[in-house]
Each structure stands twice: as C-alpha cells, then as structure tokens.
C-alpha atoms as a PDB file:
ATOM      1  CA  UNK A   1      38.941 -22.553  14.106  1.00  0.00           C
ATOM      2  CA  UNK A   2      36.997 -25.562  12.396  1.00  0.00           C
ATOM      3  CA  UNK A   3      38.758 -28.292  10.566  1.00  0.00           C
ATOM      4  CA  UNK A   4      37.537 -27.927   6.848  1.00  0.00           C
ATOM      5  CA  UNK A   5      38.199 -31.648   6.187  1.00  0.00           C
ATOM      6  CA  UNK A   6      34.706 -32.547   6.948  1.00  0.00           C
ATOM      7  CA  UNK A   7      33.212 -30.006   4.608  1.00  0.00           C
ATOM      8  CA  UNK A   8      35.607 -31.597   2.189  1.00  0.00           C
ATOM      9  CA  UNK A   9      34.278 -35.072   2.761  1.00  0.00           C
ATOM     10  CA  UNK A  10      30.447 -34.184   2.727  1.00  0.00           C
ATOM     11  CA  UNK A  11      31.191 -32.449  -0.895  1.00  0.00           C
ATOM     12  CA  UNK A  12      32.714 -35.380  -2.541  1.00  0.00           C
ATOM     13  CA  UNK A  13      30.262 -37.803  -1.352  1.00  0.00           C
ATOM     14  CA  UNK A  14      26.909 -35.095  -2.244  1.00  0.00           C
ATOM     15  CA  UNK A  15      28.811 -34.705  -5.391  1.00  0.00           C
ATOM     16  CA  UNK A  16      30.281 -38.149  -6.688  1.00  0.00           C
ATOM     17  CA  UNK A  17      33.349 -36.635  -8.307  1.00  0.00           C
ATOM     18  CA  UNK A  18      36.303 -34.736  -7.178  1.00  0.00           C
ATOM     19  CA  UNK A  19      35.896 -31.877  -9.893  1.00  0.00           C
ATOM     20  CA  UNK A  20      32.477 -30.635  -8.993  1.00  0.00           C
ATOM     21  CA  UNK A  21      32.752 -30.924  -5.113  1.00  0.00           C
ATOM     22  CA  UNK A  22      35.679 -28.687  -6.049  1.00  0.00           C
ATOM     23  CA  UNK A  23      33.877 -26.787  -7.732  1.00  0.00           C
ATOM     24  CA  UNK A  24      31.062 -26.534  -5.262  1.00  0.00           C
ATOM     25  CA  UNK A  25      34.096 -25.191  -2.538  1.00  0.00           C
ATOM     26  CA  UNK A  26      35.477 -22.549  -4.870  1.00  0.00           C
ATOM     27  CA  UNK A  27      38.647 -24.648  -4.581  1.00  0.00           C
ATOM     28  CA  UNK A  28      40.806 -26.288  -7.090  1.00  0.00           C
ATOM     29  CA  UNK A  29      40.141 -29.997  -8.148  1.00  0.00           C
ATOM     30  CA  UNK A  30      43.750 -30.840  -7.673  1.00  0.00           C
ATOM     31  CA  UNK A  31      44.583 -29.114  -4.251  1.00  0.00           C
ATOM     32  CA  UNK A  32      41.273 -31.191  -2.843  1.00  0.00           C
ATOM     33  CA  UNK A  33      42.657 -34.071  -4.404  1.00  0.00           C
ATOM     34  CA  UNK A  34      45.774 -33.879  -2.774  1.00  0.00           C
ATOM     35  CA  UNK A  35      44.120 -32.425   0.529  1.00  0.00           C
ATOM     36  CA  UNK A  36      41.996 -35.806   0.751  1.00  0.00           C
ATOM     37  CA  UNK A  37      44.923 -38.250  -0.007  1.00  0.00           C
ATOM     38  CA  UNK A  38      46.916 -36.424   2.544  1.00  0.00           C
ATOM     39  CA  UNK A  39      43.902 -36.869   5.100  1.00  0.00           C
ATOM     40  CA  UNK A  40      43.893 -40.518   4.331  1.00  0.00           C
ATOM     41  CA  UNK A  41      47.747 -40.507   4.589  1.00  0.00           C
ATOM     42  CA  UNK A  42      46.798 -39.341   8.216  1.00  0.00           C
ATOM     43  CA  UNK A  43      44.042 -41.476   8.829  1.00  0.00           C
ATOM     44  CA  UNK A  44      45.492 -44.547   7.438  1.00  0.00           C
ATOM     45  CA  UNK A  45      42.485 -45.793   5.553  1.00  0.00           C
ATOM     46  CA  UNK A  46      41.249 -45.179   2.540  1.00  0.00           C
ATOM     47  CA  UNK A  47      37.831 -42.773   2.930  1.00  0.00           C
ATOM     48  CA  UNK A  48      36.844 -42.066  -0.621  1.00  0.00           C
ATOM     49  CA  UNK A  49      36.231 -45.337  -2.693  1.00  0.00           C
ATOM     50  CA  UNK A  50      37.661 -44.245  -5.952  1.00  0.00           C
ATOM     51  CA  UNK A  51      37.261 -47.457  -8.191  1.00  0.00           C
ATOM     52  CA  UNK A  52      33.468 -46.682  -8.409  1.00  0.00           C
ATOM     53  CA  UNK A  53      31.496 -44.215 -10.815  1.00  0.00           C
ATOM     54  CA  UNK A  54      29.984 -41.771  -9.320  1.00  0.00           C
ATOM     55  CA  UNK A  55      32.684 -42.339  -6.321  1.00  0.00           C
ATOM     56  CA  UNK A  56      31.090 -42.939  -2.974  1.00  0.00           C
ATOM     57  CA  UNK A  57      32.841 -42.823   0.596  1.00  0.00           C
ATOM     58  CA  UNK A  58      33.849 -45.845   2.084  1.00  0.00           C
ATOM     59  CA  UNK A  59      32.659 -47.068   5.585  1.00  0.00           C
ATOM     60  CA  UNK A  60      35.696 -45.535   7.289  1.00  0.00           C
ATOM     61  CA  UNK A  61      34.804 -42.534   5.352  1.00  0.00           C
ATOM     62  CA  UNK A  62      30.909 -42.404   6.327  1.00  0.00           C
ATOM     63  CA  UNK A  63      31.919 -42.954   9.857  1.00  0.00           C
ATOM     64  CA  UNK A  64      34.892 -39.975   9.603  1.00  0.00           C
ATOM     65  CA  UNK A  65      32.152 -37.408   7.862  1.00  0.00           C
ATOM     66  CA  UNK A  66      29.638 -38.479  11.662  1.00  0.00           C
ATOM     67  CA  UNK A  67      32.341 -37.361  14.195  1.00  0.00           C
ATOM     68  CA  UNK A  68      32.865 -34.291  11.827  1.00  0.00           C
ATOM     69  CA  UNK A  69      29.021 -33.581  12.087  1.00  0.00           C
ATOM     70  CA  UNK A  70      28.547 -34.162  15.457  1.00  0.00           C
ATOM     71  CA  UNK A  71      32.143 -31.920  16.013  1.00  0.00           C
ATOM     72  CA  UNK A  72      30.254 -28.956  13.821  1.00  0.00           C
ATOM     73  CA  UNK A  73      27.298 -29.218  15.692  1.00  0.00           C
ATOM     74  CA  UNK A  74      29.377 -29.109  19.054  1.00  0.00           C
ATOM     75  CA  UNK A  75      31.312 -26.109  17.623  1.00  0.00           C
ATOM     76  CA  UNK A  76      28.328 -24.237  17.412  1.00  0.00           C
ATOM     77  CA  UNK A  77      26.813 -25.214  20.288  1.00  0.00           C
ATOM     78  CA  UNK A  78      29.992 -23.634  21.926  1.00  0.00           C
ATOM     79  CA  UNK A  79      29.616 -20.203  19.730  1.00  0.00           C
ATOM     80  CA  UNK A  80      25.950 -19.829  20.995  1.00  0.00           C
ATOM     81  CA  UNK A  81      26.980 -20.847  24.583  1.00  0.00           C
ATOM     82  CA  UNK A  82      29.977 -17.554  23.965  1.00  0.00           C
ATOM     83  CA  UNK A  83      27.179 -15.753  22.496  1.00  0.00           C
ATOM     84  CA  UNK A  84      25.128 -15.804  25.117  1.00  0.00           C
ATOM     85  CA  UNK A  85      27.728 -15.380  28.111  1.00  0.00           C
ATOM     86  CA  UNK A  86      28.834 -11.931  26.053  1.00  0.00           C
ATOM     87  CA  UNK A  87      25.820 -10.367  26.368  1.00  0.00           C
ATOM     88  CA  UNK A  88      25.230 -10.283  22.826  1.00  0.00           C
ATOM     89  CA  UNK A  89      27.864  -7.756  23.037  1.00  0.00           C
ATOM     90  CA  UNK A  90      29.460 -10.259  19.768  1.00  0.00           C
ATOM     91  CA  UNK A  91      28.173 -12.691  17.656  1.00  0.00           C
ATOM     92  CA  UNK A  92      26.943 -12.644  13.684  1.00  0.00           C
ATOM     93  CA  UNK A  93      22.857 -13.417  12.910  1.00  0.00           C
ATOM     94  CA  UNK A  94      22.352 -15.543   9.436  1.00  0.00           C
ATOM     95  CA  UNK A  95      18.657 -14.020   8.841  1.00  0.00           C
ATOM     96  CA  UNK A  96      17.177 -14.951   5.994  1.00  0.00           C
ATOM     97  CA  UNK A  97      14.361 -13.086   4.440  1.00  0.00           C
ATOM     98  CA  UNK A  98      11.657 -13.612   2.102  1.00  0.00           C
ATOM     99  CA  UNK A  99      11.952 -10.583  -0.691  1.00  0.00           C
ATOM    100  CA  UNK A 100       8.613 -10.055  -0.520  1.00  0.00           C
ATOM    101  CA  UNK A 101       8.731  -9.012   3.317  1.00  0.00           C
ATOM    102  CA  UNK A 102      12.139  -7.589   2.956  1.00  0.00           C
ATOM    103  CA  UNK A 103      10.287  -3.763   2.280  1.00  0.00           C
ATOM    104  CA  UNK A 104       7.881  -4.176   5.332  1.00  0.00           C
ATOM    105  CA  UNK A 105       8.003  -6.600   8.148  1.00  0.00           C
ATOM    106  CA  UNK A 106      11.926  -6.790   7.729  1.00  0.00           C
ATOM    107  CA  UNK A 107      11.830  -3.246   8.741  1.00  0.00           C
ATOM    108  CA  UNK A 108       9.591  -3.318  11.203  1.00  0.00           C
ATOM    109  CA  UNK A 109      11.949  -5.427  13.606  1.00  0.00           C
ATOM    110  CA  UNK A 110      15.311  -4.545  11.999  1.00  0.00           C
ATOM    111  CA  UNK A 111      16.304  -1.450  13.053  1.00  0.00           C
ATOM    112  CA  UNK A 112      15.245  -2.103  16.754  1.00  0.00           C
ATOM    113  CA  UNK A 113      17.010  -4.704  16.820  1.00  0.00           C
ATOM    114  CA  UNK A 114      20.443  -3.320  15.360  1.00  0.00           C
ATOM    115  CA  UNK A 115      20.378  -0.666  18.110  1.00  0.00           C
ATOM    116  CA  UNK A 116      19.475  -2.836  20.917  1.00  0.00           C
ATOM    117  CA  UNK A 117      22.312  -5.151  19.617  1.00  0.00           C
ATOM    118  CA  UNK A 118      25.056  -3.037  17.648  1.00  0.00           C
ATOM    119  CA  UNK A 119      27.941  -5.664  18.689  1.00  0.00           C
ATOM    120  CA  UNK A 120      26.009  -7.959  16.024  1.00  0.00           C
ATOM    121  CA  UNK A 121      27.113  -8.935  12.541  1.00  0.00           C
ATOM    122  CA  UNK A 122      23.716  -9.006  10.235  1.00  0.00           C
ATOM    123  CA  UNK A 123      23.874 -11.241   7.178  1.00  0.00           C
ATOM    124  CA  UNK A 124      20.912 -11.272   4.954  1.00  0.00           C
ATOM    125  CA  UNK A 125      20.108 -13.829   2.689  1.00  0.00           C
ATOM    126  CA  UNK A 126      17.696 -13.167   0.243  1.00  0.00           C
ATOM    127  CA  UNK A 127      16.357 -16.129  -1.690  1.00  0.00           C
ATOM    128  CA  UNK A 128      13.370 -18.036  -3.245  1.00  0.00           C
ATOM    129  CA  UNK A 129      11.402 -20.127  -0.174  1.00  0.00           C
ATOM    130  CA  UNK A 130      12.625 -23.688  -1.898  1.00  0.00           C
ATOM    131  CA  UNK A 131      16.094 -22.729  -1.610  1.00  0.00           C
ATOM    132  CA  UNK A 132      15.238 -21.063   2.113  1.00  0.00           C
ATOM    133  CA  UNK A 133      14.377 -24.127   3.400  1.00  0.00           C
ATOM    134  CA  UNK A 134      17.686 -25.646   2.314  1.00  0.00           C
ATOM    135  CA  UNK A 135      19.774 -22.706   3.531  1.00  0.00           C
ATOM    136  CA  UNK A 136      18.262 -23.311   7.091  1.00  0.00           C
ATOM    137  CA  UNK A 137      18.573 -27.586   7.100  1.00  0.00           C
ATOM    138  CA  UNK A 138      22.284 -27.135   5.662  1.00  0.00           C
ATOM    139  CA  UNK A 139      22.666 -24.859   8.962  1.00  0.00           C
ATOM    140  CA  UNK A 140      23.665 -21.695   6.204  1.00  0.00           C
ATOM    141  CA  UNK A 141      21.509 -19.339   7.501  1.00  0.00           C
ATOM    142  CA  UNK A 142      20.259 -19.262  11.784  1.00  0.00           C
ATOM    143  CA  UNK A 143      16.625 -17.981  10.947  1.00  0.00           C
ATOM    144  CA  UNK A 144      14.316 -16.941   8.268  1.00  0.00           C
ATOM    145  CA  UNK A 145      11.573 -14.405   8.075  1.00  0.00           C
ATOM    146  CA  UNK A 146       8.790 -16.139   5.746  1.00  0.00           C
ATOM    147  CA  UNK A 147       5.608 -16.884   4.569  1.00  0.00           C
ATOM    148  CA  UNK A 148       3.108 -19.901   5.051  1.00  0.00           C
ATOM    149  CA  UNK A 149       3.133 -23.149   3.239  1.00  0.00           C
ATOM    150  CA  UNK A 150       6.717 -24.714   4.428  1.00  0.00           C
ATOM    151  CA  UNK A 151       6.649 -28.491   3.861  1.00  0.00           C
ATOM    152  CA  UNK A 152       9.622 -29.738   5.075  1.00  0.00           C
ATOM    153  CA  UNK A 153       8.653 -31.595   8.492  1.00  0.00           C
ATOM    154  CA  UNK A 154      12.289 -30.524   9.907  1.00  0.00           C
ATOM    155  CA  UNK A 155      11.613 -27.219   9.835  1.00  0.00           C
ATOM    156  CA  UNK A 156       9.581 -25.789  13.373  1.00  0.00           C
ATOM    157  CA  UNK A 157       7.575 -21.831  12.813  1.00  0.00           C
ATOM    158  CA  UNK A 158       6.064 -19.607  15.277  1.00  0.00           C
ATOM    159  CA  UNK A 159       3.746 -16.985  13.329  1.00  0.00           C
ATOM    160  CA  UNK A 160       4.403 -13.423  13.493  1.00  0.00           C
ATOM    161  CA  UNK A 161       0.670 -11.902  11.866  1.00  0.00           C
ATOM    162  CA  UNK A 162      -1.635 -13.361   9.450  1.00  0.00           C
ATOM    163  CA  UNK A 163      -3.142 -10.896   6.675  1.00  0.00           C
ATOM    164  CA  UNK A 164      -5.874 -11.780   3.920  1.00  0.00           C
ATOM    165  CA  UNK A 165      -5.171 -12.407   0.452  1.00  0.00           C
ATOM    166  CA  UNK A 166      -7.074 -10.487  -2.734  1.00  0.00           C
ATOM    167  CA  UNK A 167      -8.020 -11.077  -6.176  1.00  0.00           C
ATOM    168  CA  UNK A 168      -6.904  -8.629  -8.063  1.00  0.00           C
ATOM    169  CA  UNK A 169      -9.756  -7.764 -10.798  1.00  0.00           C
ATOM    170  CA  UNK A 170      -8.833  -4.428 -13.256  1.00  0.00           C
ATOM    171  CA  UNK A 171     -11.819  -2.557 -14.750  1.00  0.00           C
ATOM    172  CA  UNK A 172     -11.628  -4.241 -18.467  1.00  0.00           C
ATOM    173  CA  UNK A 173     -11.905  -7.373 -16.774  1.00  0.00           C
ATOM    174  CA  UNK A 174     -15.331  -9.685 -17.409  1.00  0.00           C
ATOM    175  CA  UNK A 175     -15.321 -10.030 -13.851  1.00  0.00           C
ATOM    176  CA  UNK A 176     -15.341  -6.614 -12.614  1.00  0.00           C
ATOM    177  CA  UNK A 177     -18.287  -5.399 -10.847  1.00  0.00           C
ATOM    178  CA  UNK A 178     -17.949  -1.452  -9.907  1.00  0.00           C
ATOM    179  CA  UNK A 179     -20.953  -2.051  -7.299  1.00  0.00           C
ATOM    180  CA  UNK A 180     -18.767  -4.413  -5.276  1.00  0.00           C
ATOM    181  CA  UNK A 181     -15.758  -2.112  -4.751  1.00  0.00           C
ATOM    182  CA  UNK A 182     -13.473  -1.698  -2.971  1.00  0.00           C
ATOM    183  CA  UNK A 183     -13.628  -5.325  -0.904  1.00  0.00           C
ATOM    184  CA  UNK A 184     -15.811  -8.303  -1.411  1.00  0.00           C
ATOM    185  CA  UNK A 185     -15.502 -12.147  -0.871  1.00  0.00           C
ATOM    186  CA  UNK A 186     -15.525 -13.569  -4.481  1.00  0.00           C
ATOM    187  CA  UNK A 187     -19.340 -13.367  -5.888  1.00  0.00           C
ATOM    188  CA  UNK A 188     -18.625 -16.165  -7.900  1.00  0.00           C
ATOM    189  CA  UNK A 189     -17.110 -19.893  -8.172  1.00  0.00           C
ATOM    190  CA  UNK A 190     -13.982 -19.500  -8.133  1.00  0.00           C
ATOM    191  CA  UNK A 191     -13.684 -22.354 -10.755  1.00  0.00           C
ATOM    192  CA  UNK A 192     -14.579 -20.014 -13.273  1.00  0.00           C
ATOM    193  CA  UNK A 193     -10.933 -18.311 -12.836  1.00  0.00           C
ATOM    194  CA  UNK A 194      -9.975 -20.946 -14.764  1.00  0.00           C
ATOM    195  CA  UNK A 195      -8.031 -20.497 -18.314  1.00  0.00           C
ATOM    196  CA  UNK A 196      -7.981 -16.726 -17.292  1.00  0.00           C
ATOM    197  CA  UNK A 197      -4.995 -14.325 -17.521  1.00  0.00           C
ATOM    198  CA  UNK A 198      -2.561 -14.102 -14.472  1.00  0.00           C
ATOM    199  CA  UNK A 199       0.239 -12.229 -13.729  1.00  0.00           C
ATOM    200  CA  UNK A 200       2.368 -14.433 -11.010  1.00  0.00           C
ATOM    201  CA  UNK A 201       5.213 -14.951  -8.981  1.00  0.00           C
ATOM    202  CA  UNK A 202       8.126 -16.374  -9.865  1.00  0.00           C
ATOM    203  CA  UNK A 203       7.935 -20.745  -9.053  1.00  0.00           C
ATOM    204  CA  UNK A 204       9.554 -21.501  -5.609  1.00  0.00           C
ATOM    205  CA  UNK A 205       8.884 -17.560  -3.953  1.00  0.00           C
ATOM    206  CA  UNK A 206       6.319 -18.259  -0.498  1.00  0.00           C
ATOM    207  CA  UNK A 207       3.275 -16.595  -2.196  1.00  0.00           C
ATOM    208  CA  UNK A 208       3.286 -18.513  -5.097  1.00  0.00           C
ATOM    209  CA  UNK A 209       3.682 -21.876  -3.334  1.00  0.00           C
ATOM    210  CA  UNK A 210       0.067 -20.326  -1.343  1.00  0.00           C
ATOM    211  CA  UNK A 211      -1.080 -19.103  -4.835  1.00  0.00           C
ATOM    212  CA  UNK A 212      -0.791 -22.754  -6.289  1.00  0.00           C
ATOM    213  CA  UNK A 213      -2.521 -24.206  -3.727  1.00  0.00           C
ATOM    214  CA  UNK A 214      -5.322 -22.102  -4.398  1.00  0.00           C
ATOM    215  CA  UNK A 215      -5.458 -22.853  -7.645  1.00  0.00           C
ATOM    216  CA  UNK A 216      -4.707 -27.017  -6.881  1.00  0.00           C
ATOM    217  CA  UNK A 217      -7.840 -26.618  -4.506  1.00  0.00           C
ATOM    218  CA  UNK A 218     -10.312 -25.049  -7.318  1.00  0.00           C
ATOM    219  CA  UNK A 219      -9.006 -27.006 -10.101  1.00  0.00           C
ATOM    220  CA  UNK A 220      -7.906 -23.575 -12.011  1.00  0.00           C
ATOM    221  CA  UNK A 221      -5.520 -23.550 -14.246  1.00  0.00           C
ATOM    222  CA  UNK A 222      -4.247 -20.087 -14.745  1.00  0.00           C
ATOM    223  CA  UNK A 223      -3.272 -18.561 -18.525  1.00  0.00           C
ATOM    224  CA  UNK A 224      -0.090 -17.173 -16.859  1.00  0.00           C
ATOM    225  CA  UNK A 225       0.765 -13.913 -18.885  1.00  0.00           C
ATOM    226  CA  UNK A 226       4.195 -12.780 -17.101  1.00  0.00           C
ATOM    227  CA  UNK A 227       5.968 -13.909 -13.931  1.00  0.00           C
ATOM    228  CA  UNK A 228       7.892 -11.658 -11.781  1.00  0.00           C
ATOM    229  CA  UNK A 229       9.473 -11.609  -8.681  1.00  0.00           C
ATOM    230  CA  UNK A 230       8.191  -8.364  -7.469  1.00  0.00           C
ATOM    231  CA  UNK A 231       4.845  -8.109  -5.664  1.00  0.00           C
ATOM    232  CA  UNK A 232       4.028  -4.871  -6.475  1.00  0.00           C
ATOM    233  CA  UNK A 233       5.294  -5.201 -10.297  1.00  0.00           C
ATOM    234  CA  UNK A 234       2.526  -7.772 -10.284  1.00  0.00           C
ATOM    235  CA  UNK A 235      -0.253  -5.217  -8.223  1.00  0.00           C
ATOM    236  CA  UNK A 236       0.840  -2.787 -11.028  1.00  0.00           C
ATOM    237  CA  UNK A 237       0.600  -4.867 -14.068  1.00  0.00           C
ATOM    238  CA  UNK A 238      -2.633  -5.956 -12.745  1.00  0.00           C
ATOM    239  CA  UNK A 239      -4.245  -2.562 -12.162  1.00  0.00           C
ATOM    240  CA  UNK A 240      -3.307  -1.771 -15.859  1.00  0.00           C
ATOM    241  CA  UNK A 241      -5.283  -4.576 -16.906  1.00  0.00           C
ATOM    242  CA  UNK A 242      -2.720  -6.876 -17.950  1.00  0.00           C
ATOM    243  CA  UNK A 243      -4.228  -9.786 -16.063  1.00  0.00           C
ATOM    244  CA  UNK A 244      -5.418 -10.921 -12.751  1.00  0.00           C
ATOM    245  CA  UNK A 245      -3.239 -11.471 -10.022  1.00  0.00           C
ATOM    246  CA  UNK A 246      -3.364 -12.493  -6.054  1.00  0.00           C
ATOM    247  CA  UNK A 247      -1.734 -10.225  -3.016  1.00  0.00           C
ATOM    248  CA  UNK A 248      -1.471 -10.000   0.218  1.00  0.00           C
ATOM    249  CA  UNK A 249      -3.138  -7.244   1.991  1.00  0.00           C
ATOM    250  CA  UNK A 250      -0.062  -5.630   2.888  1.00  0.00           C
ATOM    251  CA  UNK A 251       0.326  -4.732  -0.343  1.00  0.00           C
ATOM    252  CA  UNK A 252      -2.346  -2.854  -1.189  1.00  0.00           C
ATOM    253  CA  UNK A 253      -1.487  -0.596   2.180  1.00  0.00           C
ATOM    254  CA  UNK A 254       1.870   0.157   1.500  1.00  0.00           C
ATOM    255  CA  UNK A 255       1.369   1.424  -1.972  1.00  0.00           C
ATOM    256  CA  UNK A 256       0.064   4.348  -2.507  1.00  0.00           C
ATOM    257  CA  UNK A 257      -1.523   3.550  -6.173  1.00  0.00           C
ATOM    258  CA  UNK A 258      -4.517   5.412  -7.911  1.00  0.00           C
ATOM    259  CA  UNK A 259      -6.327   2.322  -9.240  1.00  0.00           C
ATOM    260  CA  UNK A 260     -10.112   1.448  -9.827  1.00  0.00           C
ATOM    261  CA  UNK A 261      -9.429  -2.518  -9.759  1.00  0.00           C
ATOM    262  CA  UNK A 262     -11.920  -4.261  -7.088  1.00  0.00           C
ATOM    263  CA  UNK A 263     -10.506  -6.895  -4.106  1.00  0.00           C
ATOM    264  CA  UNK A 264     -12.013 -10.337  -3.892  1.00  0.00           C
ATOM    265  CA  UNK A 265     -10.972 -12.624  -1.071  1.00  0.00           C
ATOM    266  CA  UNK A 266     -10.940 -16.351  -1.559  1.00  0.00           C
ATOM    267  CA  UNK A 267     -11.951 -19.599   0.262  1.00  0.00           C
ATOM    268  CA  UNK A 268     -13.867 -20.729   2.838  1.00  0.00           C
ATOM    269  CA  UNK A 269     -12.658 -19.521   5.327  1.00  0.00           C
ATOM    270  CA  UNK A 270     -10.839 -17.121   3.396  1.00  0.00           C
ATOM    271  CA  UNK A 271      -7.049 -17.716   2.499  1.00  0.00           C
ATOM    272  CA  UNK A 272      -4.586 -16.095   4.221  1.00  0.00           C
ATOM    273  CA  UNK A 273      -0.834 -15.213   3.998  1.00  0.00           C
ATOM    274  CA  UNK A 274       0.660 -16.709   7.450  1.00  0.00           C
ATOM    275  CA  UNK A 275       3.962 -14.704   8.082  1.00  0.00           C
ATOM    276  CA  UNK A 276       6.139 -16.737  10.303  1.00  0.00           C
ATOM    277  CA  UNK A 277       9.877 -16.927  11.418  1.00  0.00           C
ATOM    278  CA  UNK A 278      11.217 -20.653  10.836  1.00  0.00           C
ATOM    279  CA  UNK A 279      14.262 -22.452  12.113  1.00  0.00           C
ATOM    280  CA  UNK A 280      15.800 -25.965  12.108  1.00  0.00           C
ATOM    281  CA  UNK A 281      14.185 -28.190  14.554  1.00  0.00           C
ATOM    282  CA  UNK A 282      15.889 -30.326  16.979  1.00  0.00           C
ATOM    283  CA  UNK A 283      18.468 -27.268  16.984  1.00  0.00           C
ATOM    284  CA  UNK A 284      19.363 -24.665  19.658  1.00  0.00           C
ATOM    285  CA  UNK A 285      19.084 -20.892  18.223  1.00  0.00           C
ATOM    286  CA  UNK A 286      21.780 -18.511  18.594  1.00  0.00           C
ATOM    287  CA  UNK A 287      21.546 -16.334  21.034  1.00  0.00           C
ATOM    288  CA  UNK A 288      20.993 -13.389  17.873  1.00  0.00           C
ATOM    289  CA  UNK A 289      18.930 -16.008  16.713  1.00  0.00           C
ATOM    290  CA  UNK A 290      17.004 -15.994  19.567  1.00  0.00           C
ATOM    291  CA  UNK A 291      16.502 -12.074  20.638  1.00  0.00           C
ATOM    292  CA  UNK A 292      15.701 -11.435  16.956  1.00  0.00           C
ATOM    293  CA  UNK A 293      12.584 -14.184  17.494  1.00  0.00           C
ATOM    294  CA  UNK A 294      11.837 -12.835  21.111  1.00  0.00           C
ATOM    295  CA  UNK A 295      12.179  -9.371  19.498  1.00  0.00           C
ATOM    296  CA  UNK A 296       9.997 -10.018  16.431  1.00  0.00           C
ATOM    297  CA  UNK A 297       6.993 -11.738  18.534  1.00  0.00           C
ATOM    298  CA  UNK A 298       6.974  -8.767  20.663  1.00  0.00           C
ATOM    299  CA  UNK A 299       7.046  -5.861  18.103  1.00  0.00           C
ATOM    300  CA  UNK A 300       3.842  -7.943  15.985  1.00  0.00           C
ATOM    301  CA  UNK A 301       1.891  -8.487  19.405  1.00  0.00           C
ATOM    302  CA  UNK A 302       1.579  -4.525  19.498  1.00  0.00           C
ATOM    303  CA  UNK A 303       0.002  -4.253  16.090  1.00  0.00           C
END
C-alpha cells in the first residue's frame, strides 16, 4: 500500500497553504495539519517552512517529496512488472478519451479489448485535451485516445488514422455554391471567412485547438455564434443555417442527416484531424496500457 505522506507534501508545496492542499485531498485542513507535524515529529526536521506567505517546503522537505517520487514511480514500476507476470489476468487501465471519439473510435477498440482482457478494471476519463495532457504528466490517467495538436514536449503519440476536415457551408449561406456539392477544396481564399458566423467547440477540446490554428494561419477571426461541446450539435446547428462550422470527416459518416449544406476542405495540403493515442514519455506503459496500444494499432491498420 503507498505511503500518502508524499501526496501530502507535493499538495502543500503546489498549493502554498495548508487549507487548500486540504482541500485539493478531500481531507480536512486540521487532520493534514496534524498529519504533517506528526511526519516531522518522525523525521526530526522541520519540512514545511511555515514563517513564509505562501508557505514553501524547506530543503529537507524538497529532498523528502524526491525519494517519495522516485518511491511512486518504483511502486508502479512494480504494479506493471505484476501486471505483466499475471497475464493480464488483473490490473486496472486509466484510458482517457477525447469526447469527441468517445461515440466512434472508442468503440471500435473497446469492446475487443474487454473480452480479450475481462480480468481488467476500465476507468474512463473524459475531459477537455488541456486538462488531458495534465491528467497523463500528473501520472492520473495511463493513456489517452486523442486528437492532433498536443504541445507539451513530454508527451510521446503514435497515430491511429488521419481523416480530412470540412467546412461546413448551409444553403442561406453567401458562400454556398449548389454546383460544387457534395465535396470541394475551398473555391475561395480562405481569408474571406473572416468576421463570418461560426458555431465552435468549446476552448481547450482537440478540434478546436486544430480549428484555431486554422484560423491563426489565415488570419480569420471568426464571429463565434454558440460554442458547444458536441460535434454533431455543431454539424446540426450548422446544417440549419445557424453558422459555419468545421468537422471531421467522421462526422459526416456516422450521422445519418438529410442536409443540402456543401463540404469544403482547407489548406494546402489540406488539414487534417490526426487521431493518436498519447502517453507520458520517459515512462514504461502498463501492461493494459500497453495491449490497449498494441490492440488499437492493429484494429486501425485493417481499415
């Protein structure tokens, strides 16, 4: 069982005060008070400098929190070794998962892999990609399923399938040209999208991180009408001719929606969504960790 002490530690000193690093644990600011003083008590040494605002750990303190970290990361490297001599017969798999590919890709690797692997705990995290990237440095979650830009350097991807992206154009739309439907590469500048109506993911989701780059690289700054986080709320709003919007090709063949709105791709060479499984670099993968990679690679190679 792992000594909570360092967790304790590495929340007062991210936190600077005893009441929100408390907070943080779901614990009580007195009982981690008194769970630290009794730690020193222990130690004998002071490892929380206390006469400073915010307070900050002392050197005995930094140097206490680095065995703890290099302990946790031996601790794991011991459950993956166990892992992996079981057979995957135990073990838990931290996936996290990008909610737009939670209706599709998820599913295409999934359910092969729960009945190749039954003995194995799934825990899905479903979050925006800023706070993915976290999850998976902070060691929270063991894998994610996502999409293409990630920026953080300590953060390693292998890509699963790439897909093109559209511009969404309704019929009441100035841009709409029934002679180019259903698909066409963008008969115009794309400069000219500029000041328009959009409809948009939600800040921090994978698509809209591509989508701003798009718009970064053409100088456009979109008249943004509604923000969602649902891909296909924004497909729908678009076909009604609330606004223009941008979506991955997936999209458009998974939904089965009567529409008369016309497909543009973008760029030169045209954009496209890059769906990848990421993981911590410099880190060993869980054995689940692992087969579920192994397992994904495989399934997307046949399609």
């Amino acid at each position: 069982m792992k000594d909570l002490s360092g967790k304790y530690v590495k929340a007062i000193a991210e936190y600077g005060n005893f009441s929100q690093a408390a907070k943080a644990l779901y614990i009580s600011q007195p009982y981690l008070s008194k769970y630290i003083k009794n730690l020193e008590d222990e130690l004998g040494i002071e490892i929380v400098n206390r006469k400073v605002h915010p307070i900050s750990l002392t050197y005995a303190g930094e140097r206490y929190l680095s065995y703890m970290n290099e302990m946790e990361q031996t601790y794991t490297k011991m459950q993956h070794e166990m892992e992996s001599i079981s057979n995957l017969e135990k073990g838990r798999l931290k996936l996290g998962i990008n909610p737009i590919l939670g209706s599709h890709t998820l599913y295409n690797v999934l359910p092969d892999f729960i009945l190749n692997y039954p003995g194995i705990e799934i825990e899905l995290v479903e979050e925006s990609a800023n706070d993915m990237e976290s999850l998976l440095l902070e060691g929270k979650i063991d894998i994610c399923l996502n999409m293409l830009p990630i920026f953080n350097p300590d953060i390693i991807y292998e890509t699963l399938y790439e897909e093109r992206l559209y511009l969404v154009v309704p019929p009441s739309h100035k841009f709409y040209n029934p002679n180019k439907k259903p698909i066409n590469h963008i008969p115009f500048h794309p400069r000219l999208l500029d000041g328009e109506k959009f409809i948009l993911l939600k800040q921090g989701l994978g698509l809209r991180r591509l989508t701003d780059v798009i718009f970064n690289e053409y100088s456009i700054t979109p008249n943004i009408v509604i923000e969602t986080q649902n891909i296909e709320s924004a497909f729908r709003l678009a076909n009604r001719g609330v606004g223009l919007t941008i979506i991955p090709e997936s999209v458009i063949t998974r939904n089965n929606i009567v529409n008369d709105s016309i497909f543009y791709t973008l760029g030169n060479p045209i954009y496209k969504n890059h769906v990848v499984v990421s993981y911590k670099k410099g880190e060993s993968l869980s054995a689940p960790a692992l087969s579920f990679l192994n397992m994904a690679k495989e399934k997307y190679k046949q399609f």
